[in-house]
C-alpha atoms as a PDB file:
ATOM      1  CA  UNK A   1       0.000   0.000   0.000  1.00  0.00           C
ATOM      2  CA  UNK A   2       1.480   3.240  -1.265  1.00  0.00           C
ATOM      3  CA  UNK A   3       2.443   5.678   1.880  1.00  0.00           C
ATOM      4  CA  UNK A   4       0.495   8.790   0.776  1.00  0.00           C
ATOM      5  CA  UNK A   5      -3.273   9.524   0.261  1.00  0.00           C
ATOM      6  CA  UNK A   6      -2.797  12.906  -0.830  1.00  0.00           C
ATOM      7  CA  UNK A   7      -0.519  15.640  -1.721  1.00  0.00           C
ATOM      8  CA  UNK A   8      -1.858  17.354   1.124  1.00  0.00           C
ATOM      9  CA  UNK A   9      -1.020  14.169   3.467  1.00  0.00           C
ATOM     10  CA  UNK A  10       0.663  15.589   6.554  1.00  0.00           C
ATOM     11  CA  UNK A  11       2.666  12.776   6.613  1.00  0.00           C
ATOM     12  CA  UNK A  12       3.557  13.763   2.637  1.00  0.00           C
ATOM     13  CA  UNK A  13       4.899  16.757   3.849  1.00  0.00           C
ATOM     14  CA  UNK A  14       6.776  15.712   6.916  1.00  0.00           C
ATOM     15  CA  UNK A  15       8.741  13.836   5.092  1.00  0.00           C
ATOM     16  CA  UNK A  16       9.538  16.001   2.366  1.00  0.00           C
ATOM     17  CA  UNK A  17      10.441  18.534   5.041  1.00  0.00           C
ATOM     18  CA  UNK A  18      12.557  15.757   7.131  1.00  0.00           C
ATOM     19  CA  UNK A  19      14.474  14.531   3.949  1.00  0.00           C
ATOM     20  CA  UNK A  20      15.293  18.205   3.313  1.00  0.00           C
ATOM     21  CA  UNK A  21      16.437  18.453   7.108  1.00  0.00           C
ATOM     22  CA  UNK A  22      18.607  15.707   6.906  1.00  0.00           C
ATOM     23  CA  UNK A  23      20.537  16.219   3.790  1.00  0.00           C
ATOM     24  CA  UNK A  24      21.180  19.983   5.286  1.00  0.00           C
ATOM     25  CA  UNK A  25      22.677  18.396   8.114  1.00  0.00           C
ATOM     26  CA  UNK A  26      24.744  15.308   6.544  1.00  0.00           C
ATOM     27  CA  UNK A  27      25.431  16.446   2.692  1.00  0.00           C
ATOM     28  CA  UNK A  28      26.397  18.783   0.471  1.00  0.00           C
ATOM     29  CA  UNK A  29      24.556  17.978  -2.044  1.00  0.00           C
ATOM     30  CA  UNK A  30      21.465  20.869  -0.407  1.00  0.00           C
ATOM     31  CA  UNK A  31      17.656  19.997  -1.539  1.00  0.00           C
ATOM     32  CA  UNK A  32      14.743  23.021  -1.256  1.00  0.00           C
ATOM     33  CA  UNK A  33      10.942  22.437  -0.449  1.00  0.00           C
ATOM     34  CA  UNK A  34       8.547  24.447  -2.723  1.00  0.00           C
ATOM     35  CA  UNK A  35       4.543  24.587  -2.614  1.00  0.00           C
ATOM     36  CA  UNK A  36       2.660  26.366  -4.860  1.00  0.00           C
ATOM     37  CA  UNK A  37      -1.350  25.585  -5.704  1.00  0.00           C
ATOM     38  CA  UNK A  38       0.006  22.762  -7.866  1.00  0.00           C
ATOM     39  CA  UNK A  39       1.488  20.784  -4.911  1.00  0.00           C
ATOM     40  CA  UNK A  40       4.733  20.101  -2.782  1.00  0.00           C
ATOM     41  CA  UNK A  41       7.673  19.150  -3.825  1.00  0.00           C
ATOM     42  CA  UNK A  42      11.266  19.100  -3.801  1.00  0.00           C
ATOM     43  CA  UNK A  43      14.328  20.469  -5.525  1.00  0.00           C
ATOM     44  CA  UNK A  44      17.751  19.958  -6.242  1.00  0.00           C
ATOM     45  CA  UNK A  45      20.557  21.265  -8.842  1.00  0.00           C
ATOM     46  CA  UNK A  46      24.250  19.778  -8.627  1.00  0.00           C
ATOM     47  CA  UNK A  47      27.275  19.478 -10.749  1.00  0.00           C
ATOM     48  CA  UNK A  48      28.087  15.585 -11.394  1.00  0.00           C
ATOM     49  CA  UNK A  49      31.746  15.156 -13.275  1.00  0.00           C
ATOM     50  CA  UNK A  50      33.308  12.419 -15.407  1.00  0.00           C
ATOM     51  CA  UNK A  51      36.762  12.170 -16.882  1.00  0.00           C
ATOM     52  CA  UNK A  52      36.092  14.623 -19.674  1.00  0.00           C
ATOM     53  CA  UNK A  53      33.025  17.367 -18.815  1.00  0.00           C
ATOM     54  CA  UNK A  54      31.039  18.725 -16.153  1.00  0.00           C
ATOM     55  CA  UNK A  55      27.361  18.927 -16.579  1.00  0.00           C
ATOM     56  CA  UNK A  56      24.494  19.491 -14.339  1.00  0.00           C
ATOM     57  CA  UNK A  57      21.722  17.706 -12.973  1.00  0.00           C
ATOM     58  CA  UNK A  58      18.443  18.696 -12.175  1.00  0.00           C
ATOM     59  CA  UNK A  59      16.391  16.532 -10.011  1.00  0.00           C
ATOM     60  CA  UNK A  60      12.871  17.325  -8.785  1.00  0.00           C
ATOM     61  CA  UNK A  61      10.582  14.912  -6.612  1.00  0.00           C
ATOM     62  CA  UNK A  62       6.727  15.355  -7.076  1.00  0.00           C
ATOM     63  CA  UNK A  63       3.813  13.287  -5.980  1.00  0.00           C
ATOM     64  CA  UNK A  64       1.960  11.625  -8.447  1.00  0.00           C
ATOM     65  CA  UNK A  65      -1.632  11.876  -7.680  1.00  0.00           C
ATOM     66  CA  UNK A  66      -2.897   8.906 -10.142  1.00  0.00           C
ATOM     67  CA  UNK A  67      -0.046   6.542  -8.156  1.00  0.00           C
ATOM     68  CA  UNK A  68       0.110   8.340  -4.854  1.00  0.00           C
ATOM     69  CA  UNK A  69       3.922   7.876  -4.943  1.00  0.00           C
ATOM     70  CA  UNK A  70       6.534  10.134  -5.555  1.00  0.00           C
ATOM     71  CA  UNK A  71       8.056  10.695  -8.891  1.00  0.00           C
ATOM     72  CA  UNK A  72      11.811  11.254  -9.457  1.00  0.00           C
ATOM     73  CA  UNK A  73      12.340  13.807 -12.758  1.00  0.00           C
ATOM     74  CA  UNK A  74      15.415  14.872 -13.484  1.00  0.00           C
ATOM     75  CA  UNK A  75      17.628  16.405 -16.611  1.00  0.00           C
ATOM     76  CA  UNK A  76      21.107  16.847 -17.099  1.00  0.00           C
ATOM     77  CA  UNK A  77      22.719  19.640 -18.841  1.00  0.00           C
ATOM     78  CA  UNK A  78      26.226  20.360 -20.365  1.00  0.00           C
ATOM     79  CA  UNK A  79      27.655  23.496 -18.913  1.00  0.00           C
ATOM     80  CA  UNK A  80      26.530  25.336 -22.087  1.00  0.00           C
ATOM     81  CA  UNK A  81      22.570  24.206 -20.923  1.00  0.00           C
ATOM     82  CA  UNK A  82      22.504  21.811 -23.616  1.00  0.00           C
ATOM     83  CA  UNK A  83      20.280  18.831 -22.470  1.00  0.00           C
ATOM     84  CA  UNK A  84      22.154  15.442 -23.019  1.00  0.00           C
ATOM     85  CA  UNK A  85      20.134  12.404 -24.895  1.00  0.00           C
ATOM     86  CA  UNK A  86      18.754   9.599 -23.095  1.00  0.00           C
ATOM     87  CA  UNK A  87      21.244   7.305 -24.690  1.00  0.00           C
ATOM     88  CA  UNK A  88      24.108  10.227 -23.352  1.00  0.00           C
ATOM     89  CA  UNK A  89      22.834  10.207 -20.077  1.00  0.00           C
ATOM     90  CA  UNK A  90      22.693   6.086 -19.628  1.00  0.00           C
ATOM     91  CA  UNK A  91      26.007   6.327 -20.883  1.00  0.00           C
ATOM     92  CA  UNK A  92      27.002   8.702 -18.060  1.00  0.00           C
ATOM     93  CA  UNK A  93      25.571   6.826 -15.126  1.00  0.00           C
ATOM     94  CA  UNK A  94      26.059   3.198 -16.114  1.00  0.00           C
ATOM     95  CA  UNK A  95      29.720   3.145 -17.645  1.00  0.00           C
ATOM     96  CA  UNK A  96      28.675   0.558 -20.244  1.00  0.00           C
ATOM     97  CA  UNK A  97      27.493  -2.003 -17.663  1.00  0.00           C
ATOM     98  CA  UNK A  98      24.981  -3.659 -19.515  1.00  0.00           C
ATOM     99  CA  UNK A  99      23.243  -4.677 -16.317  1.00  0.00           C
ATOM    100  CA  UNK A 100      22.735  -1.063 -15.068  1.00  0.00           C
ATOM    101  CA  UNK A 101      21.890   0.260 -18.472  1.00  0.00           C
ATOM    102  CA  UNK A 102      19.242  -2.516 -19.076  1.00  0.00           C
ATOM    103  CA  UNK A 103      17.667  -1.127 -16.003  1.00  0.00           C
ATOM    104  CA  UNK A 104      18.060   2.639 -16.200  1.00  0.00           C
ATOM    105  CA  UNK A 105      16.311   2.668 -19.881  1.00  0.00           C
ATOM    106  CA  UNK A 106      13.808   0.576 -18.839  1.00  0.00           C
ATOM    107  CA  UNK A 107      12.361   2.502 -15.680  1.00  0.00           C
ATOM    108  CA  UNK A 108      13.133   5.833 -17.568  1.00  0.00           C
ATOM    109  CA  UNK A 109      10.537   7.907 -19.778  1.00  0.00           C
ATOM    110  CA  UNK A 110      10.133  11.131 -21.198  1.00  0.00           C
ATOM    111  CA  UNK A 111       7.573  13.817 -20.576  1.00  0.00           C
ATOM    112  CA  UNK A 112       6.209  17.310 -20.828  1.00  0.00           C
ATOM    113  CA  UNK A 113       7.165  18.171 -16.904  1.00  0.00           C
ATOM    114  CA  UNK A 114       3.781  18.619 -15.267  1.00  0.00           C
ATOM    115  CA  UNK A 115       4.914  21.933 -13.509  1.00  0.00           C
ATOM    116  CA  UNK A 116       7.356  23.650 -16.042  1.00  0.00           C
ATOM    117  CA  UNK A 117       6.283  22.325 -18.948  1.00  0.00           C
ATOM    118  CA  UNK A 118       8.953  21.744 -20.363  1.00  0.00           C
ATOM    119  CA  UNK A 119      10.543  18.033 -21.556  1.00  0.00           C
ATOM    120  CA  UNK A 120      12.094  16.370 -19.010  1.00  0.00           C
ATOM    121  CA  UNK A 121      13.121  12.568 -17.925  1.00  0.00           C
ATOM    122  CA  UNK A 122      11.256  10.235 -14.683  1.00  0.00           C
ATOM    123  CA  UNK A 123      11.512   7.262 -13.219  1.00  0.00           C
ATOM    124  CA  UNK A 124       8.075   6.077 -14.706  1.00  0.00           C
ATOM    125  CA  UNK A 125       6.083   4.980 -11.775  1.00  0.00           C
ATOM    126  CA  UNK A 126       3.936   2.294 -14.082  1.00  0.00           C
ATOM    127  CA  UNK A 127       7.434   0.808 -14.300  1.00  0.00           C
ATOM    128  CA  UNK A 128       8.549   1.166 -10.304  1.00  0.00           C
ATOM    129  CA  UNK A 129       5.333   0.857  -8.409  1.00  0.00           C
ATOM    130  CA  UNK A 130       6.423  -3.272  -8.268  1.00  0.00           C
ATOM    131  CA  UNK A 131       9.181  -2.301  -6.191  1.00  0.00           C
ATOM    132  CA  UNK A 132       7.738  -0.640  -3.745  1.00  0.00           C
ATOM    133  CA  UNK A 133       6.910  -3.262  -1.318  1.00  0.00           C
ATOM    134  CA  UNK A 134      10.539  -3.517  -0.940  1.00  0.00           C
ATOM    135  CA  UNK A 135      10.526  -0.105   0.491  1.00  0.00           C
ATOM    136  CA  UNK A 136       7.465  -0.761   3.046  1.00  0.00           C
ATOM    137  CA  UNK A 137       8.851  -0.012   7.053  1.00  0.00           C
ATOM    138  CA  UNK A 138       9.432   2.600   9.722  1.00  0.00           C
ATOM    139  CA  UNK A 139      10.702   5.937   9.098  1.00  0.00           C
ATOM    140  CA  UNK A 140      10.743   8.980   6.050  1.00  0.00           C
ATOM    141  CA  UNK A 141       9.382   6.976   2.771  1.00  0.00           C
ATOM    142  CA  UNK A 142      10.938   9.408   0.433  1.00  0.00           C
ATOM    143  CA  UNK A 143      14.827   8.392   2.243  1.00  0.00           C
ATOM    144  CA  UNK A 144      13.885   4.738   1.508  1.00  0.00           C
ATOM    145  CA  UNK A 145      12.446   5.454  -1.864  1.00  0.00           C
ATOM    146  CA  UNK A 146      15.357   7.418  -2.775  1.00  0.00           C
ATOM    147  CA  UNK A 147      17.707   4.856  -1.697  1.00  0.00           C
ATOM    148  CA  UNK A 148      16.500   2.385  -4.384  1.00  0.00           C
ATOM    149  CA  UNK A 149      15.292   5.114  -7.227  1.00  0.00           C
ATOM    150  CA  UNK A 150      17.986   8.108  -6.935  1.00  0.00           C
ATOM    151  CA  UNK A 151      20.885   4.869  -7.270  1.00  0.00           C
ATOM    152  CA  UNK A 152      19.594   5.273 -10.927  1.00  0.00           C
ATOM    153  CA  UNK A 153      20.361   8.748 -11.433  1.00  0.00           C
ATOM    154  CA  UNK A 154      23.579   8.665  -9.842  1.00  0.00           C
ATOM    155  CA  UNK A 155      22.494  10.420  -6.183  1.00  0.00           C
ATOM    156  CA  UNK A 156      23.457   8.549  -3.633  1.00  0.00           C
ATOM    157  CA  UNK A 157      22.454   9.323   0.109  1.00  0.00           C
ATOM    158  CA  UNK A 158      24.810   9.801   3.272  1.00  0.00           C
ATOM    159  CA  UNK A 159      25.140   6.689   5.607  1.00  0.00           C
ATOM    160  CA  UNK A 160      23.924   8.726   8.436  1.00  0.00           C
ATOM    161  CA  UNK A 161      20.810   9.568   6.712  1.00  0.00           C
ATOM    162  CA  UNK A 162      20.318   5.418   5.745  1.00  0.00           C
ATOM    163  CA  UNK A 163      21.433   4.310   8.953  1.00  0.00           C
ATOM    164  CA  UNK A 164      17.900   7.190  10.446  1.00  0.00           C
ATOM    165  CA  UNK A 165      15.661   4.410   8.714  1.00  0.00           C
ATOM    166  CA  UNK A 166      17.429   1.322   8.844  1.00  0.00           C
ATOM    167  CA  UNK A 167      19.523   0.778   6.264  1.00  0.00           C
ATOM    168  CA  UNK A 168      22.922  -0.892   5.993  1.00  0.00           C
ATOM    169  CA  UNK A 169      24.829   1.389   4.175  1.00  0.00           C
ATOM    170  CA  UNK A 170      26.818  -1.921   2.575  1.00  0.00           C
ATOM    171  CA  UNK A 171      23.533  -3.515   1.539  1.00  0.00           C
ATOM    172  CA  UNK A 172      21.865  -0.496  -0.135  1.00  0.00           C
ATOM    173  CA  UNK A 173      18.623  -1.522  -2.323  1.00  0.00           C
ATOM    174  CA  UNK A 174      19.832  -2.085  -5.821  1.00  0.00           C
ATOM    175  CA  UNK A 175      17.358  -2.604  -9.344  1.00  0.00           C
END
């Protein structure tokens, strides 16, 4: 059974608002909570580097009303604010492990973003919503979700923020 009933869901928004605590406290990488009449939800820009470029990555977590989960969208951008491909940014995150690629392009779609309306990649919850029960227990939802669905993109979570809803750091969920 999905964790929220509604984007107004008190527990929704604690949450949100604990998540945002916690990675103040324990990372660098800084998330922001924004409401407007279209909902909650959260936002985060950082600069993820391989051998050869720098480009950014946007990352935004709303709830999806029709699933009553929360959706992961995200884009990455060369330092010009080019948007990389699909095929670009599966390259990026998986380093040609067939494995990890196999996975990323199948949980990954592409959409008109539902608040900026603009194209932009998610972790298709018609694809993810099997998982879930995986991620059923005490503590923040969205740390747990994350820790399985922001692997994909490359975020990864501090141990101290795991270890707050009890989860070994070595045996992080994996797709």
């Amino acid at each position: 059974m999905p964790p929220y009933r509604s984007a107004a869901d008190a527990k929704y928004l604690g949450d949100l608002t604990e998540f945002v605590a916690l990675m103040d406290e324990y990372s660098k990488d800084k998330w922001t909570l924004n409401k407007s009449e279209d909902g909650v939800w959260l936002k985060q820009s950082v600069m993820i580097k391989n051998e050869i470029e720098t480009f950014n990555r946007q990352t935004h977590i709303l709830r999806s009303s029709h699933y009553d989960l929360p959706v992961l969208w995200f884009n990455f951008y060369h330092r010009d604010g080019r948007p990389l491909r699909l095929d670009e940014i599966s390259d990026l995150l998986t380093k040609n492990d067939l494995t990890k690629c196999s996975n990323f392009v199948r949980l990954v779609t592409q959409e008109i973003h539902p608040y900026y309306g603009v194209l932009f990649f998610f972790i298709d919850p018609r694809k993810a919503k099997k998982n879930i029960e995986d991620l059923e227990g005490n503590g923040n939802f969205i740390v747990r979700w994350l820790s399985l669905y922001g692997a994909i993109i490359g975020m990864t979570l501090p141990n101290e923020i795991l270890l707050s809803v009890g989860i070994d750091p070595q045996a992080q969920n994996t797709l």
